[in-house]
Protein backbone atom coordinates (compact mmCIF):
# COMPACT_ATOMS: atom_id res chain seq x y z
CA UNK A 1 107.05 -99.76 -22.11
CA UNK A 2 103.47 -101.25 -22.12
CA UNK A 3 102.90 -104.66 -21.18
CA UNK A 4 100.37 -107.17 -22.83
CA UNK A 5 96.98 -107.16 -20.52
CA UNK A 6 94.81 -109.82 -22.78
CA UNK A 7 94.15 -110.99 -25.91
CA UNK A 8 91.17 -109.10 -27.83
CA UNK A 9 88.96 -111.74 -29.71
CA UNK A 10 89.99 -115.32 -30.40
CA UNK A 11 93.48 -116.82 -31.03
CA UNK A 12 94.66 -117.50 -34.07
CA UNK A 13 94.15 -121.72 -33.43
CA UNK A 14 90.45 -120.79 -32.28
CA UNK A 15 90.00 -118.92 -36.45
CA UNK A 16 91.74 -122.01 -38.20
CA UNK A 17 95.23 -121.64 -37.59
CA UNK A 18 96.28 -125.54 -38.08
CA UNK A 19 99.99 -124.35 -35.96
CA UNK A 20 98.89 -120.87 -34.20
CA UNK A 21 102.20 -119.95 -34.56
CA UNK A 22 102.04 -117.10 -37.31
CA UNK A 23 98.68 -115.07 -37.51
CA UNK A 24 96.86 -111.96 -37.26
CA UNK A 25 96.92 -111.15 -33.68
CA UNK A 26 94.58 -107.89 -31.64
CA UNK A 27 96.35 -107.14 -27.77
CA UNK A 28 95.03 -104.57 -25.24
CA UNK A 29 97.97 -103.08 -23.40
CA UNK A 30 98.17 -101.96 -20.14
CA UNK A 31 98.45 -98.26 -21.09
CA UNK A 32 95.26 -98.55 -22.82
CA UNK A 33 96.27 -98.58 -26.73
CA UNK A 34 96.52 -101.82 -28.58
CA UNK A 35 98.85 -103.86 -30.24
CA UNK A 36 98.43 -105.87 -33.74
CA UNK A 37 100.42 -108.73 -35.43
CA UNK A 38 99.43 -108.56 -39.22
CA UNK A 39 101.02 -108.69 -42.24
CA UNK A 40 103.38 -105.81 -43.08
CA UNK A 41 102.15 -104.17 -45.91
CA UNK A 42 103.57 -100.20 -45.72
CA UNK A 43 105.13 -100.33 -49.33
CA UNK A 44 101.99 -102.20 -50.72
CA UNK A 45 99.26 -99.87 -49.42
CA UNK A 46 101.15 -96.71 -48.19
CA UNK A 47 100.73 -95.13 -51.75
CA UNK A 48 96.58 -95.86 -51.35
CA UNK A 49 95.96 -93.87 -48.51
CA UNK A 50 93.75 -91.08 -48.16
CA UNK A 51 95.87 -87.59 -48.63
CA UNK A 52 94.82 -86.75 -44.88
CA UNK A 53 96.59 -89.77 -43.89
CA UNK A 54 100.31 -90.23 -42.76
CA UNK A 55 102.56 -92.74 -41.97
CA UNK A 56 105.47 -91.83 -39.21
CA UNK A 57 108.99 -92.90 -39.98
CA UNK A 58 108.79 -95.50 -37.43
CA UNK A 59 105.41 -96.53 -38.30
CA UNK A 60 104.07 -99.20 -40.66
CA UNK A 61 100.73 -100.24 -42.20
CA UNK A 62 99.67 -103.70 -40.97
CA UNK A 63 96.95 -105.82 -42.36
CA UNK A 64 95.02 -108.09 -40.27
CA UNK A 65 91.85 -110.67 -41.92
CA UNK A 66 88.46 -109.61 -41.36
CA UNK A 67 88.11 -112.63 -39.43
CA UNK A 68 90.61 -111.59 -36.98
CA UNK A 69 89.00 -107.96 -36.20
CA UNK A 70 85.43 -109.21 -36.37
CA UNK A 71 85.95 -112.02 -33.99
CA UNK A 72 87.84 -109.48 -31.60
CA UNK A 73 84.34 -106.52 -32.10
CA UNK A 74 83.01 -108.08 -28.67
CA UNK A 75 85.86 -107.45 -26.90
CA UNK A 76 87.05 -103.94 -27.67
CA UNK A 77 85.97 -101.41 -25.02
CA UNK A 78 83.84 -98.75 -25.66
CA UNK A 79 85.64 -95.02 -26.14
């Protein structure tokens, strides 16, 4: 299992979060792929998606602000 490495962009207190506690949230992980705290939102939005998208069984659509993937932009590594 991957482990955490760092935080990608600015934590939830540094965008406004008054208790830090519950937001959007971008990780790198030591593998290399990333990790995302959002808003679940797979019975909202799976029905939108494009018909060359597709959702595993154990995956799920999460939805993060703009602020939150903006603010992390800096920090993501290039491909």
């Amino acid at each position: 299992m991957a482990t955490v490495v760092r935080r990608i962009g600015t934590s939830p207190r540094a965008r406004g979060s008054a208790s830090g506690q519950s937001c959007p949230d971008i990780f790198e992980l030591g593998d290399g792929d990333f990790a995302v705290i959002g808003r679940d939102a797979t019975v909202e939005l799976e029905r939108h998606l494009p018909p060359d998208a597709a959702r595993a069984a154990d995956e799920r659509i999460v939805v993060i602000t703009r602020a939150t993937l903006v603010q992390a932009r800096d920090d993501i590594p290039p491909a």
